[in-house]
PDB file of N, CA and C in Angstrom:
ATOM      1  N   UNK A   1      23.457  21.632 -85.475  1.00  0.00           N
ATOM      2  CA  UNK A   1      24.444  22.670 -85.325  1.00  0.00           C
ATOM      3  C   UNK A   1      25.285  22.732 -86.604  1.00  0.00           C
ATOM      4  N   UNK A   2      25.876  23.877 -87.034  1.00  0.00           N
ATOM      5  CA  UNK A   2      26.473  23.969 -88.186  1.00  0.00           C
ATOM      6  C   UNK A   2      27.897  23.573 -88.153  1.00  0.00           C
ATOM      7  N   UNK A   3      28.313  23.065 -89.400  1.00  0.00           N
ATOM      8  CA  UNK A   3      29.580  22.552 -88.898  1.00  0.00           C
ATOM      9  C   UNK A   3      30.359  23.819 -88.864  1.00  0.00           C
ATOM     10  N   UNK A   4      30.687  24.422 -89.758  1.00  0.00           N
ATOM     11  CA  UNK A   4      31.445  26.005 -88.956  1.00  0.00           C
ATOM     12  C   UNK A   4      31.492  26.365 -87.307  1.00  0.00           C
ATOM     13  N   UNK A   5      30.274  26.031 -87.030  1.00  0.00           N
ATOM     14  CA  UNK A   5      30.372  26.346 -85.746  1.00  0.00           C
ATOM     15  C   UNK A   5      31.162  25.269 -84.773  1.00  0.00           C
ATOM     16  N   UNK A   6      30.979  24.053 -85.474  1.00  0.00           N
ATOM     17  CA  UNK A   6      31.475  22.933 -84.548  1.00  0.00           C
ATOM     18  C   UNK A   6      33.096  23.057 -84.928  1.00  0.00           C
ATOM     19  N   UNK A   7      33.513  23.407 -85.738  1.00  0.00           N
ATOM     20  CA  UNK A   7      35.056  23.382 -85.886  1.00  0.00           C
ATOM     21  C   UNK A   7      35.780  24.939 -85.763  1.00  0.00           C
ATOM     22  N   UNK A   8      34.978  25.869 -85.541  1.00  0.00           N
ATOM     23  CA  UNK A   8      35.500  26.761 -84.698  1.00  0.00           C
ATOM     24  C   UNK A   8      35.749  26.559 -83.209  1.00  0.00           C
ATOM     25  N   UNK A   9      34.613  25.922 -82.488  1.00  0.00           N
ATOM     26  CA  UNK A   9      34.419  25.552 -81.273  1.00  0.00           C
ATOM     27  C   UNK A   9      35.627  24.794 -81.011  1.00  0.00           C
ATOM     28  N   UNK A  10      36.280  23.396 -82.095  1.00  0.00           N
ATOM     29  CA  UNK A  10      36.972  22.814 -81.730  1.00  0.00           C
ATOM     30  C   UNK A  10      38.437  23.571 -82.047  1.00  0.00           C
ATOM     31  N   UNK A  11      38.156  24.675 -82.874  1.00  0.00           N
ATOM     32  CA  UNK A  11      39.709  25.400 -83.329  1.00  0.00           C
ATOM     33  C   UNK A  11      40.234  26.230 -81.617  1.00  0.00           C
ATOM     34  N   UNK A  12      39.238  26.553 -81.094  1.00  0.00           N
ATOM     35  CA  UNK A  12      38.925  27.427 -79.916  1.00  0.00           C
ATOM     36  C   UNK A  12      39.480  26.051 -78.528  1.00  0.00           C
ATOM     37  N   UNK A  13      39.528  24.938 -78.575  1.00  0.00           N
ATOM     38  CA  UNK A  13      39.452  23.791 -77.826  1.00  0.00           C
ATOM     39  C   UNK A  13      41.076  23.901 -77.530  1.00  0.00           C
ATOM     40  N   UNK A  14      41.373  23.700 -79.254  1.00  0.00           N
ATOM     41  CA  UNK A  14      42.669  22.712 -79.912  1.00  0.00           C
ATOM     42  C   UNK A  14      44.126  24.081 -79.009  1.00  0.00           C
ATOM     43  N   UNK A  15      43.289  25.607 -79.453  1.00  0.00           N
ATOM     44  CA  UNK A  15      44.265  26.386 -79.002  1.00  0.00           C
ATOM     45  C   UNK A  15      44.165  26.777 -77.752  1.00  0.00           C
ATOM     46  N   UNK A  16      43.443  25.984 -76.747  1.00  0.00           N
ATOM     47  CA  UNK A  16      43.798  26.473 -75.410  1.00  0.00           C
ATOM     48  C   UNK A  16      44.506  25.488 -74.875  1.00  0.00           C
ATOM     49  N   UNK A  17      44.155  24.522 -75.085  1.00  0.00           N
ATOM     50  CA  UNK A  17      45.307  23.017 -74.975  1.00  0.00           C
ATOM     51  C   UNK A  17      46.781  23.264 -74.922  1.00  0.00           C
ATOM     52  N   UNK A  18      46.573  23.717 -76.448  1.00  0.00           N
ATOM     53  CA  UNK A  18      48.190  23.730 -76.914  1.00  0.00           C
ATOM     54  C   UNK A  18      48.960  25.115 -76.091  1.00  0.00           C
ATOM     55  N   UNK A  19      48.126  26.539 -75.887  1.00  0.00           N
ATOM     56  CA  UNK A  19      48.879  27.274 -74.567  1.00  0.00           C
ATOM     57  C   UNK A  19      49.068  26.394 -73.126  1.00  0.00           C
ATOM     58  N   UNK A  20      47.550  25.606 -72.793  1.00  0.00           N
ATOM     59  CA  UNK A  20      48.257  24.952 -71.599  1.00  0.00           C
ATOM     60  C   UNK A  20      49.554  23.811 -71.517  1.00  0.00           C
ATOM     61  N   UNK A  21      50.272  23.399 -73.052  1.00  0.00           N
ATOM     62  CA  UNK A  21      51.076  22.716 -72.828  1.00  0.00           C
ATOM     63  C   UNK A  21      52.454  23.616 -72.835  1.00  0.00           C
ATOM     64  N   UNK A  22      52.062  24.947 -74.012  1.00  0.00           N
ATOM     65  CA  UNK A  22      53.281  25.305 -74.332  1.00  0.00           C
ATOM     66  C   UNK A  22      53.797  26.165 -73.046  1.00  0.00           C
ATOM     67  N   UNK A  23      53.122  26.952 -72.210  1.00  0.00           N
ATOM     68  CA  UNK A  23      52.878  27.666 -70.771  1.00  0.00           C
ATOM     69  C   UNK A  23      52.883  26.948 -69.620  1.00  0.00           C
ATOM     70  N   UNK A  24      52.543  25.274 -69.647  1.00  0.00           N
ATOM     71  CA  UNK A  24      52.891  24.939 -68.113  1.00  0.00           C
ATOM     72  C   UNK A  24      54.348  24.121 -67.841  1.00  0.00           C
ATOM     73  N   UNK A  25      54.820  24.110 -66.124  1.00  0.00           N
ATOM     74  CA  UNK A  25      55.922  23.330 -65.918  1.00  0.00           C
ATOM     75  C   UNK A  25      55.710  22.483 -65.208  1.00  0.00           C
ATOM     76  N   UNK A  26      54.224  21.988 -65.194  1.00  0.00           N
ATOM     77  CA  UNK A  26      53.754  21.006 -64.057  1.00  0.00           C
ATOM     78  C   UNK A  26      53.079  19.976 -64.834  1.00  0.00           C
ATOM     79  N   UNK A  27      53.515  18.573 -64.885  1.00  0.00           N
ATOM     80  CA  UNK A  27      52.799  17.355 -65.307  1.00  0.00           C
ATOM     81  C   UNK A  27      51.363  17.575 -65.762  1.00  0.00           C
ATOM     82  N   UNK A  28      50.633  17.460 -64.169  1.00  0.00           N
ATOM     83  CA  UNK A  28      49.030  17.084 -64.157  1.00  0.00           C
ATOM     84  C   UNK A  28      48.318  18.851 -65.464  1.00  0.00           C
ATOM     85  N   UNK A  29      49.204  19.563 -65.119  1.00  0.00           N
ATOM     86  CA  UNK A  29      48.092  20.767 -66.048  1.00  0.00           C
ATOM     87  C   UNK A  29      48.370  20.438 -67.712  1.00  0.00           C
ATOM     88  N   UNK A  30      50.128  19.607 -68.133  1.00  0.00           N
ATOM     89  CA  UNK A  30      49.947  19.213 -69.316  1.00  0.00           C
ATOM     90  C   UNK A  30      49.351  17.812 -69.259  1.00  0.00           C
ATOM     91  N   UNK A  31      48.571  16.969 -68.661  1.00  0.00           N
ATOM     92  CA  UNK A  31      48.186  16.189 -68.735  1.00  0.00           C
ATOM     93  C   UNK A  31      46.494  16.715 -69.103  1.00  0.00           C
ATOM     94  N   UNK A  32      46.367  17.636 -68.699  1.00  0.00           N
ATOM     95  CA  UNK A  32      44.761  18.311 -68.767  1.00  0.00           C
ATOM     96  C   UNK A  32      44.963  18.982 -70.338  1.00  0.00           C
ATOM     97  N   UNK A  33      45.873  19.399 -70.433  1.00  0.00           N
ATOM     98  CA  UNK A  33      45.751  20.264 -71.568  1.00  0.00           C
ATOM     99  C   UNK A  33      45.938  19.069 -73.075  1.00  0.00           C
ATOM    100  N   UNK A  34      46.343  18.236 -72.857  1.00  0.00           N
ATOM    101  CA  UNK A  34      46.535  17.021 -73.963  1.00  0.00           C
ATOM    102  C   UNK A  34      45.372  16.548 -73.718  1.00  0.00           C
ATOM    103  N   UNK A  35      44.512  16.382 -72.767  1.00  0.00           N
ATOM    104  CA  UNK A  35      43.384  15.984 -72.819  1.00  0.00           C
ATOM    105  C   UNK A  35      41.937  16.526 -73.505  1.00  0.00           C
ATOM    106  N   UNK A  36      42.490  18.112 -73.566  1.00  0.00           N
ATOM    107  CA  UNK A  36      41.637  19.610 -74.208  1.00  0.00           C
ATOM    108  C   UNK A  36      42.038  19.002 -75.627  1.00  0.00           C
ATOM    109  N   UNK A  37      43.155  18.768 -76.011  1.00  0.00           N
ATOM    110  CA  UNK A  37      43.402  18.686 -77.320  1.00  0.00           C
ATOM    111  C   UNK A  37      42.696  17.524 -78.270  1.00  0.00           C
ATOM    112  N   UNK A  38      42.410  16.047 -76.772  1.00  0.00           N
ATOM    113  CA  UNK A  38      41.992  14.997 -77.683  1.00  0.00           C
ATOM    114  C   UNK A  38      40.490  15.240 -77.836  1.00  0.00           C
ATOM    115  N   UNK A  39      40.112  15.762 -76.998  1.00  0.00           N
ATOM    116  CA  UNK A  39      38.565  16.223 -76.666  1.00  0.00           C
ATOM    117  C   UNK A  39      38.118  17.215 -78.254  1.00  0.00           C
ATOM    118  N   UNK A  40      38.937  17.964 -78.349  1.00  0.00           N
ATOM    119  CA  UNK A  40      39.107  19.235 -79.249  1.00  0.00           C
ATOM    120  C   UNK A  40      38.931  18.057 -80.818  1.00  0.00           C
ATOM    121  N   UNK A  41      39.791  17.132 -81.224  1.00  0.00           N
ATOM    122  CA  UNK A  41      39.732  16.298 -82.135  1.00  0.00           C
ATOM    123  C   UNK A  41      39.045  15.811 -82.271  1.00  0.00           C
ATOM    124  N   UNK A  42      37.989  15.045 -81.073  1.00  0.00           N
ATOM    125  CA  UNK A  42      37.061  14.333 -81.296  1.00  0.00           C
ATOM    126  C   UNK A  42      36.019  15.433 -81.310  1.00  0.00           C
ATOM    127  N   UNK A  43      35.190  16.527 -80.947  1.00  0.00           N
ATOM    128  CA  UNK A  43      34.467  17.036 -81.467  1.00  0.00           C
ATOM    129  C   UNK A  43      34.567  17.539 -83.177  1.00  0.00           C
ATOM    130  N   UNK A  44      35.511  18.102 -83.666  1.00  0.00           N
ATOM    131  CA  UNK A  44      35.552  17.781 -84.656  1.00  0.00           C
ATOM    132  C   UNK A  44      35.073  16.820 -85.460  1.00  0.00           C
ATOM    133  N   UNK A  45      35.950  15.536 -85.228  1.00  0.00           N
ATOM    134  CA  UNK A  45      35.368  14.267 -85.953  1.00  0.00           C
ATOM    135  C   UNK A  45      33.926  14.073 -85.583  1.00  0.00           C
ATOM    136  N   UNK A  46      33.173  14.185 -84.748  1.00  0.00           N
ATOM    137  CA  UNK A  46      32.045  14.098 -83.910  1.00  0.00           C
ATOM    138  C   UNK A  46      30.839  15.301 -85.272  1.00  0.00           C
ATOM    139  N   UNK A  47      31.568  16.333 -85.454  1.00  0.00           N
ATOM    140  CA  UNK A  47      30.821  16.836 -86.307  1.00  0.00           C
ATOM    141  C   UNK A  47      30.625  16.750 -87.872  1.00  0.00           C
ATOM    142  N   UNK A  48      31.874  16.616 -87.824  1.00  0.00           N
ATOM    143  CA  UNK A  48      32.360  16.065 -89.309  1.00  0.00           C
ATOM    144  C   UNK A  48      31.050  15.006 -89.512  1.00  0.00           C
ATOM    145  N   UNK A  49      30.590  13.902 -88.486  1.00  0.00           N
ATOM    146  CA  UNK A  49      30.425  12.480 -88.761  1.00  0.00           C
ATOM    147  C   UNK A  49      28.733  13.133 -88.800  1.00  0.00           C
ATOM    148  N   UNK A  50      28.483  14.040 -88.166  1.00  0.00           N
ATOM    149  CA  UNK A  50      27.181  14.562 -87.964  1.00  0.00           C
ATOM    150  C   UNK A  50      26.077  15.244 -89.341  1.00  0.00           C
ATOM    151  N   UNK A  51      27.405  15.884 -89.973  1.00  0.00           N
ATOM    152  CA  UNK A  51      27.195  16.574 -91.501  1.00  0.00           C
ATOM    153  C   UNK A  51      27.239  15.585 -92.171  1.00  0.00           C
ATOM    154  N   UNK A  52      28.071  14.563 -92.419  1.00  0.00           N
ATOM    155  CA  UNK A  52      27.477  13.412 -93.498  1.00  0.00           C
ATOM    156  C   UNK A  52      26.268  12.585 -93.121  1.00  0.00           C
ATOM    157  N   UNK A  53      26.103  12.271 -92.077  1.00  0.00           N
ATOM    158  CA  UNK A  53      25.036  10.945 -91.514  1.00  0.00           C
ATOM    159  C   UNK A  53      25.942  10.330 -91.697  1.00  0.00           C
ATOM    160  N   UNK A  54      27.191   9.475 -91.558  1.00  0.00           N
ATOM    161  CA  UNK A  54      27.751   9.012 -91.143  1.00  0.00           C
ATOM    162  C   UNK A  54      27.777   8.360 -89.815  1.00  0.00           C
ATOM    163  N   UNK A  55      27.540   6.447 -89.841  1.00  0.00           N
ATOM    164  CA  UNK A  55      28.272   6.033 -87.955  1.00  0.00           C
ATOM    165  C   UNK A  55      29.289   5.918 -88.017  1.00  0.00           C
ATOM    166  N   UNK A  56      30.023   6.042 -89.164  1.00  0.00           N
ATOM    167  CA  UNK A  56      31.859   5.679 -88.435  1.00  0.00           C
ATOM    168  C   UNK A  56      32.588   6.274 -87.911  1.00  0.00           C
ATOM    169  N   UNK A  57      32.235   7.545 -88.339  1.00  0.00           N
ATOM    170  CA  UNK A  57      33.360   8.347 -87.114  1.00  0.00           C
ATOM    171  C   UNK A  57      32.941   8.785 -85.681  1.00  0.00           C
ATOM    172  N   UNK A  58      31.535   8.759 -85.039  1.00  0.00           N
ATOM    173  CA  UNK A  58      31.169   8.214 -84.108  1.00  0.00           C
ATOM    174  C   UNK A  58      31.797   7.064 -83.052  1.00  0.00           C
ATOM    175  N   UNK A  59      31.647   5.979 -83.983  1.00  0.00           N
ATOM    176  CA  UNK A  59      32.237   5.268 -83.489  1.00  0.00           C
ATOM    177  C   UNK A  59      33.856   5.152 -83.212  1.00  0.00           C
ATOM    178  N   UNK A  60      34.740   5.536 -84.155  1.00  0.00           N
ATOM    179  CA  UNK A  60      36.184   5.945 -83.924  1.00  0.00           C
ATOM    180  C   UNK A  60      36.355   6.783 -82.607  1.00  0.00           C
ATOM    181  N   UNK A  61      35.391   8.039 -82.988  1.00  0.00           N
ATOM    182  CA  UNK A  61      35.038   8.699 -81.626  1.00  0.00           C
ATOM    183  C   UNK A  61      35.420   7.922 -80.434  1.00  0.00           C
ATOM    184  N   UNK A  62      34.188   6.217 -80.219  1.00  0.00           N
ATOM    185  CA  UNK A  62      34.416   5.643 -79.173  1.00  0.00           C
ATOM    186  C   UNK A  62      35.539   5.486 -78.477  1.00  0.00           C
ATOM    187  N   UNK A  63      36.746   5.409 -79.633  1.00  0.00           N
ATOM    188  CA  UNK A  63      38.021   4.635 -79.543  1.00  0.00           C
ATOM    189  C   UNK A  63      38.795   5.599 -79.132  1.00  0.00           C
ATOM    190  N   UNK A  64      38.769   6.757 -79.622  1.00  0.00           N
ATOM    191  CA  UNK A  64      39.443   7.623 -79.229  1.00  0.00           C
ATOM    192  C   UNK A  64      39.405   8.119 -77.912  1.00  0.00           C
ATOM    193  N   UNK A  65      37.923   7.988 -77.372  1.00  0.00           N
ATOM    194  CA  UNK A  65      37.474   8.687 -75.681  1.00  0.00           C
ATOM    195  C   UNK A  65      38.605   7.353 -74.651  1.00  0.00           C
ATOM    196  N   UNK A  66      38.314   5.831 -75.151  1.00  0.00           N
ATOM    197  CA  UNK A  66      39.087   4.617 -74.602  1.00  0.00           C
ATOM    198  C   UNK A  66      40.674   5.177 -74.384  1.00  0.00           C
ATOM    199  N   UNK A  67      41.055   5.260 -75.646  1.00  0.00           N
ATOM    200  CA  UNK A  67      42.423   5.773 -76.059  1.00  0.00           C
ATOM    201  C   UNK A  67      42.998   6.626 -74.905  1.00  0.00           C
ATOM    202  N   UNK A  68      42.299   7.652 -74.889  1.00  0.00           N
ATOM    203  CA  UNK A  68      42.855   8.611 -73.920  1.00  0.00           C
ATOM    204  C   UNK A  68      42.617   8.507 -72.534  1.00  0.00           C
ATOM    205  N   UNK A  69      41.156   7.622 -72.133  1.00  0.00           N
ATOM    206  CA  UNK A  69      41.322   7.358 -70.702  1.00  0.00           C
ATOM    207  C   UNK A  69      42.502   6.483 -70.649  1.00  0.00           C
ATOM    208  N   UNK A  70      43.077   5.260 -71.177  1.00  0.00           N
ATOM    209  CA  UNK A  70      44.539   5.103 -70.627  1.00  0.00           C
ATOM    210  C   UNK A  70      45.409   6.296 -70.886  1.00  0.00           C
ATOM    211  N   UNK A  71      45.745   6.958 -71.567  1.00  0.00           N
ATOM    212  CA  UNK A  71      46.943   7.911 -71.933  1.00  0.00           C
ATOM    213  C   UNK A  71      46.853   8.536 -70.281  1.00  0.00           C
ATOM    214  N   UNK A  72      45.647   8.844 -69.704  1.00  0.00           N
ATOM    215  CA  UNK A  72      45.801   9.675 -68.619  1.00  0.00           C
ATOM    216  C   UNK A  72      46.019   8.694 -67.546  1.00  0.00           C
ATOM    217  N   UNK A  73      45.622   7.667 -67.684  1.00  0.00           N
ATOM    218  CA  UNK A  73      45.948   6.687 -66.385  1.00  0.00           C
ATOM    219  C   UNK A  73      47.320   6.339 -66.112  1.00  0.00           C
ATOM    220  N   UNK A  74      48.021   5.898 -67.673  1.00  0.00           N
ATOM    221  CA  UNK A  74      49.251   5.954 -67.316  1.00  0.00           C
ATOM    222  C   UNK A  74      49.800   7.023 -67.127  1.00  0.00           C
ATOM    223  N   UNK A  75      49.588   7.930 -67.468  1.00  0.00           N
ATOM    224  CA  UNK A  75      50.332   9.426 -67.391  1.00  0.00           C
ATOM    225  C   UNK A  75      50.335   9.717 -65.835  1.00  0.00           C
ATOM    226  N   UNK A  76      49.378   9.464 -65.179  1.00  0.00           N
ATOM    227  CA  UNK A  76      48.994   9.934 -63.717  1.00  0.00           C
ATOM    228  C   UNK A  76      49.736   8.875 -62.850  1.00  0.00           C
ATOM    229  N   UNK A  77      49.696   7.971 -63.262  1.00  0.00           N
ATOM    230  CA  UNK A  77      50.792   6.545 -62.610  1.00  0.00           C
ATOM    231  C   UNK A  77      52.421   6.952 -62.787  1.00  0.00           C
ATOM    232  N   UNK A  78      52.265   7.468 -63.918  1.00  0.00           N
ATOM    233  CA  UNK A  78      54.158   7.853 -63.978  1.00  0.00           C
ATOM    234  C   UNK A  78      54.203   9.169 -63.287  1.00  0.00           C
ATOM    235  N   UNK A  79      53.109  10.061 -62.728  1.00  0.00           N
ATOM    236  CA  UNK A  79      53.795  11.154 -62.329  1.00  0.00           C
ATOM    237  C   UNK A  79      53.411  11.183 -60.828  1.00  0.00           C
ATOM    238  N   UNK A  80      52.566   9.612 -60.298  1.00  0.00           N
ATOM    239  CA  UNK A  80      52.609   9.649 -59.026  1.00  0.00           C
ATOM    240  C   UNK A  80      53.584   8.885 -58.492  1.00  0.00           C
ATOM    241  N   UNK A  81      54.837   7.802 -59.514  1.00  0.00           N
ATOM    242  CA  UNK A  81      55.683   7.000 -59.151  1.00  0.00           C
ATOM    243  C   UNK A  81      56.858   8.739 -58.734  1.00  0.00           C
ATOM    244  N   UNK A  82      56.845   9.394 -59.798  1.00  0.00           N
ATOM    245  CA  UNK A  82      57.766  10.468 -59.504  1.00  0.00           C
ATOM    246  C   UNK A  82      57.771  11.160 -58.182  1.00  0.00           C
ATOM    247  N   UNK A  83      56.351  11.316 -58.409  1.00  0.00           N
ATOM    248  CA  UNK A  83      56.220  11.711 -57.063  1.00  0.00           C
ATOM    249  C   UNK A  83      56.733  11.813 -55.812  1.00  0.00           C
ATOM    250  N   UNK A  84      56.472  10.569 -55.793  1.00  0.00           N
ATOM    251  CA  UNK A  84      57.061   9.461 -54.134  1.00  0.00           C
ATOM    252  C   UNK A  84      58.509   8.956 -54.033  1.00  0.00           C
ATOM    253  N   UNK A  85      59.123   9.386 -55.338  1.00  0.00           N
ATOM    254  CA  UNK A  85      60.610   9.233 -55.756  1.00  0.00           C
ATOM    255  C   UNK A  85      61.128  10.476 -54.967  1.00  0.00           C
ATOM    256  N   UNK A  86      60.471  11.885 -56.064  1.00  0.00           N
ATOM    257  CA  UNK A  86      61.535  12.756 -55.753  1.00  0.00           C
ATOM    258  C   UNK A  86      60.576  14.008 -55.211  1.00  0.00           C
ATOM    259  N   UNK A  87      59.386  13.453 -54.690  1.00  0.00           N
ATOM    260  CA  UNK A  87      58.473  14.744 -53.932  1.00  0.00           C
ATOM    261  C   UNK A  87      58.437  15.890 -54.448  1.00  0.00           C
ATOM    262  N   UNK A  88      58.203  15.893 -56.011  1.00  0.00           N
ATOM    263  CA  UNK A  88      57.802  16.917 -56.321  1.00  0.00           C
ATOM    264  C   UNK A  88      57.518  16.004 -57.897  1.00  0.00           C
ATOM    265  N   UNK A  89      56.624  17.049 -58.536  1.00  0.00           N
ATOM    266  CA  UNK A  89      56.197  16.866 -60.056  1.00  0.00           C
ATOM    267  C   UNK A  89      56.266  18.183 -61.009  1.00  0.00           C
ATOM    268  N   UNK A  90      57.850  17.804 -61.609  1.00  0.00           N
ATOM    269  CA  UNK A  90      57.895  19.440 -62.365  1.00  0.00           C
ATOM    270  C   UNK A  90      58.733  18.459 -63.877  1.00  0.00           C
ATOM    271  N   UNK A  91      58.283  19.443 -64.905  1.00  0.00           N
ATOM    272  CA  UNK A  91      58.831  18.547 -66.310  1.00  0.00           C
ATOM    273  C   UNK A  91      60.799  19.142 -66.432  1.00  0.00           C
ATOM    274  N   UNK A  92      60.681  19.882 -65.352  1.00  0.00           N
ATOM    275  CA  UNK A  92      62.639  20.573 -65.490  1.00  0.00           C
ATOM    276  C   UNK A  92      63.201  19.578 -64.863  1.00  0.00           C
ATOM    277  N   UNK A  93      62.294  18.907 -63.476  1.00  0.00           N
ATOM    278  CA  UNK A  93      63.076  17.424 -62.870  1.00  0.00           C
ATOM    279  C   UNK A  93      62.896  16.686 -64.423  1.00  0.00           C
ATOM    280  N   UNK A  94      62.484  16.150 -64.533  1.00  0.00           N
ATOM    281  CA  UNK A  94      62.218  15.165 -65.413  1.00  0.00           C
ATOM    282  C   UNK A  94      63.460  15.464 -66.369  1.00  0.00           C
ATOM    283  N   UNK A  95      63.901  16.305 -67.288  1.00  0.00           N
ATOM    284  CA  UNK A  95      64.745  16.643 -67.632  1.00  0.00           C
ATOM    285  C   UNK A  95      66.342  16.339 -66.957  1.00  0.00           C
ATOM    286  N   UNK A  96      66.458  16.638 -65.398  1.00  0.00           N
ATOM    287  CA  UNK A  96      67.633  16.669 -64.749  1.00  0.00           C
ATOM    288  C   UNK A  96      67.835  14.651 -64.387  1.00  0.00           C
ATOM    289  N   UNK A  97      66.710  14.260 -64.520  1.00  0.00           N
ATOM    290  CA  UNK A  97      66.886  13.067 -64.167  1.00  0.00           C
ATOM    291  C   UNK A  97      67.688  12.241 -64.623  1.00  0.00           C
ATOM    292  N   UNK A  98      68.409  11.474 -64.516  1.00  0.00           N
ATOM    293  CA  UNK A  98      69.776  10.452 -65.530  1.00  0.00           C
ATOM    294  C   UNK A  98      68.563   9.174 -65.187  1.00  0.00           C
ATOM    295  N   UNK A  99      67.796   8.842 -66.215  1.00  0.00           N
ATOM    296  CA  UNK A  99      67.401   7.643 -65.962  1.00  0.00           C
ATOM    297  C   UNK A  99      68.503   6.464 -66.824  1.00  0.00           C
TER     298      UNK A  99
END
């Protein structure tokens, strides 16, 4: 595949992400949409690594897919502790909160 095509694909990734963060008021959809974004980076690098013959950024790749399955685990742990706190998950609570 050409890399043009692979970093349009990921330019196309990076900017639906970033509307689902800048457009939502609910945790779990910016938790999806930061997830579009890391996904969006690593295809990139993924192609980048493809046009040289390059394994290293492949492998960074690896680190990065690791990386973000915690980012979402904890992310989903802090917004199910909220949850059960204050029965609801909105980022305007989060804001009103006096922690």
């Amino acid at each position: 595949m050409l890399l043009s095509v692979m970093s349009t694909l990921s330019l196309i990734l990076f900017c639906i992400g970033l509307y689902g963060i800048m457009t939502s008021n609910v945790g779990i959809k910016m938790l999806i949409s930061i997830e579009i974004i890391i996904n969006a980076a690593i295809l990139n690098l993924v192609g980048a690594g493809s046009f040289t013959h390059s394994v290293s950024p492949l492998v960074f790749a690896l680190f990065v897919i690791a990386i973000g399955a915690v980012e979402s685990v904890v992310g989903i742990s802090l917004l199910v502790a909220i949850y059960r706190k204050y029965g609801r998950i909105s980022i305007s609570l989060l804001k009103e909160i006096k922690w």
